[in-house]
C-alpha atoms as a PDB file:
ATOM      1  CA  UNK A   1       5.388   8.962  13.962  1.00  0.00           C
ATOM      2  CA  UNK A   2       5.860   9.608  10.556  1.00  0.00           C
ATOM      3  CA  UNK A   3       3.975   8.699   7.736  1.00  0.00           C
ATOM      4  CA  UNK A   4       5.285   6.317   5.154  1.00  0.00           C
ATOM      5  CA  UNK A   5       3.845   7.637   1.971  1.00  0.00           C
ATOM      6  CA  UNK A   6       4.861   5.413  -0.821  1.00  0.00           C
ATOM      7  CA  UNK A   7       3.282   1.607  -1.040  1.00  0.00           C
ATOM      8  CA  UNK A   8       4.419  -0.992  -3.615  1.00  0.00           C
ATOM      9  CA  UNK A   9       1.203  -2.394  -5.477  1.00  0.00           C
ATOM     10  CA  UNK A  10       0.840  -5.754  -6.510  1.00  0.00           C
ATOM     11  CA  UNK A  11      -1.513  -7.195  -8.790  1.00  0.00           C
ATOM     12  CA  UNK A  12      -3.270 -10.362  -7.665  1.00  0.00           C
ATOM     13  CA  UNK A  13      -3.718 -11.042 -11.604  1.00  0.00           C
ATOM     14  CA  UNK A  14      -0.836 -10.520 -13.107  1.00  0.00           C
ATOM     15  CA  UNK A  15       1.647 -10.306  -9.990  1.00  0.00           C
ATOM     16  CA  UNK A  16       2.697  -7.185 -11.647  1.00  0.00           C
ATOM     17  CA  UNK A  17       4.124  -4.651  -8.929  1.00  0.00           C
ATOM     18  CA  UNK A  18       4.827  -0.934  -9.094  1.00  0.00           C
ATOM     19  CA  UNK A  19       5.753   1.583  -6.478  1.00  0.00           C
ATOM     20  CA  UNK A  20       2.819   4.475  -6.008  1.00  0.00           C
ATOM     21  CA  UNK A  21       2.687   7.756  -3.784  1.00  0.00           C
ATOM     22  CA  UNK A  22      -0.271   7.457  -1.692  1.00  0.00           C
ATOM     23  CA  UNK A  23      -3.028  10.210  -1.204  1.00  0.00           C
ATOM     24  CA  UNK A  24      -2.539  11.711   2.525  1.00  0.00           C
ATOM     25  CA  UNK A  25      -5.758  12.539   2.274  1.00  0.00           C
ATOM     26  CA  UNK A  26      -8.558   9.925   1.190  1.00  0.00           C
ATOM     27  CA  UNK A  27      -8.414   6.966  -0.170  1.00  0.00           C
ATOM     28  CA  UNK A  28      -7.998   5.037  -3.082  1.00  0.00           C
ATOM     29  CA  UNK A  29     -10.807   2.767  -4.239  1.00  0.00           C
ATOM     30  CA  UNK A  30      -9.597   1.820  -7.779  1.00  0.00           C
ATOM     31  CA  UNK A  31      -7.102   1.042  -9.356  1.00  0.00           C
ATOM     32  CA  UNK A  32      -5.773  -0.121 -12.451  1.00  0.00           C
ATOM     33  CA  UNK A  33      -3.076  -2.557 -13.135  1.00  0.00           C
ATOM     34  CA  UNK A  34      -0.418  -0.745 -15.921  1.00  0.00           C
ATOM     35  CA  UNK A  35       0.419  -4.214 -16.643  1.00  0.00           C
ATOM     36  CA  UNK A  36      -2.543  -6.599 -17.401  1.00  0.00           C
ATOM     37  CA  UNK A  37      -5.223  -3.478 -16.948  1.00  0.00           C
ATOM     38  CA  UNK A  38      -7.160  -5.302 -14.783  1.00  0.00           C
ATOM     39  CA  UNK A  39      -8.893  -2.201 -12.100  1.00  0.00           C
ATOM     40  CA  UNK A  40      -8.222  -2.745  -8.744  1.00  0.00           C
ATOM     41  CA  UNK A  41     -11.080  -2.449  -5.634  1.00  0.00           C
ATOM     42  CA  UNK A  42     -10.422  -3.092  -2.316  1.00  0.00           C
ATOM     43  CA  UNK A  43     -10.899  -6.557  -0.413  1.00  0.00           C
ATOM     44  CA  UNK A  44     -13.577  -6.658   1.935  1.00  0.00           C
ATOM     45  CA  UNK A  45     -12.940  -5.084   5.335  1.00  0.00           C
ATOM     46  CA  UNK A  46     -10.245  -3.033   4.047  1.00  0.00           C
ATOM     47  CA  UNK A  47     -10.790   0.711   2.777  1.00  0.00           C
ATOM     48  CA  UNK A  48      -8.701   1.257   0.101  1.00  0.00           C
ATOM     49  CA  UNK A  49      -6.413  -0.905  -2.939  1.00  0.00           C
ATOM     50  CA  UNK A  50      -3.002   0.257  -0.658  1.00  0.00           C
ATOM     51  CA  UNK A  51      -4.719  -1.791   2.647  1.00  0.00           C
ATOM     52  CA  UNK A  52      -5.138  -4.665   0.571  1.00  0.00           C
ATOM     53  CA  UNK A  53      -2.671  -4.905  -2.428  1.00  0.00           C
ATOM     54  CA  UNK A  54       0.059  -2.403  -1.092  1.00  0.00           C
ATOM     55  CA  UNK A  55       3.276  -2.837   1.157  1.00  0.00           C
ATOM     56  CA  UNK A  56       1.960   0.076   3.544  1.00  0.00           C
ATOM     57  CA  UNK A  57      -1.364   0.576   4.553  1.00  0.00           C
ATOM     58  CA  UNK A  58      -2.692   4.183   3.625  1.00  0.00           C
ATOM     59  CA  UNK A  59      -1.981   7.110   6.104  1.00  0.00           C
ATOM     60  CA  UNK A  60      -4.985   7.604   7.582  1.00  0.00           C
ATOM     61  CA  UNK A  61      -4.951   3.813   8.822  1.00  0.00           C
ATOM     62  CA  UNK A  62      -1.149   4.951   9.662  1.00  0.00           C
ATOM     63  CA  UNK A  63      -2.865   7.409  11.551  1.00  0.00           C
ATOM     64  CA  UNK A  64      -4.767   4.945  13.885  1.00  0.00           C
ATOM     65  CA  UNK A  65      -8.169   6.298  12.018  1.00  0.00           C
ATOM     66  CA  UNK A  66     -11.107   3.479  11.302  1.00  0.00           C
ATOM     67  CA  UNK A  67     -11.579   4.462   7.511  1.00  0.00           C
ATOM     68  CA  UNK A  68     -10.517   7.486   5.301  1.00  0.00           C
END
């Protein structure tokens, strides 16, 4: 299988979206919205902003692995 490594990001404020290459390596915790600034954290239960606001979950969950 091969990992998708680009997630579209959408902001649950603003509804902003922008495309983002992901880290293959950890996760994200943060981040902030380009559009209405507003920073980004990760819903409860999920381990990084791609798992909850993204399009593709991050690779390690690609990757069948827990948490980053």
């Amino acid at each position: 299988m091969e990992l998708i490594t680009q997630s579209t990001i959408t902001c649950p404020s603003c509804g902003h979206s922008k495309t983002e290459e992901m880290p293959t390596n950890a996760c994200q915790y943060f981040y902030e919205c380009e559009n209405c600034k507003t920073v980004l954290k990760p819903k409860q239960g999920d381990c990084c902003v791609y798992c909850s606001y993204g399009t593709v979950k991050c690779p390690p969950m690609q990757e069948g692995k827990h948490c980053c």
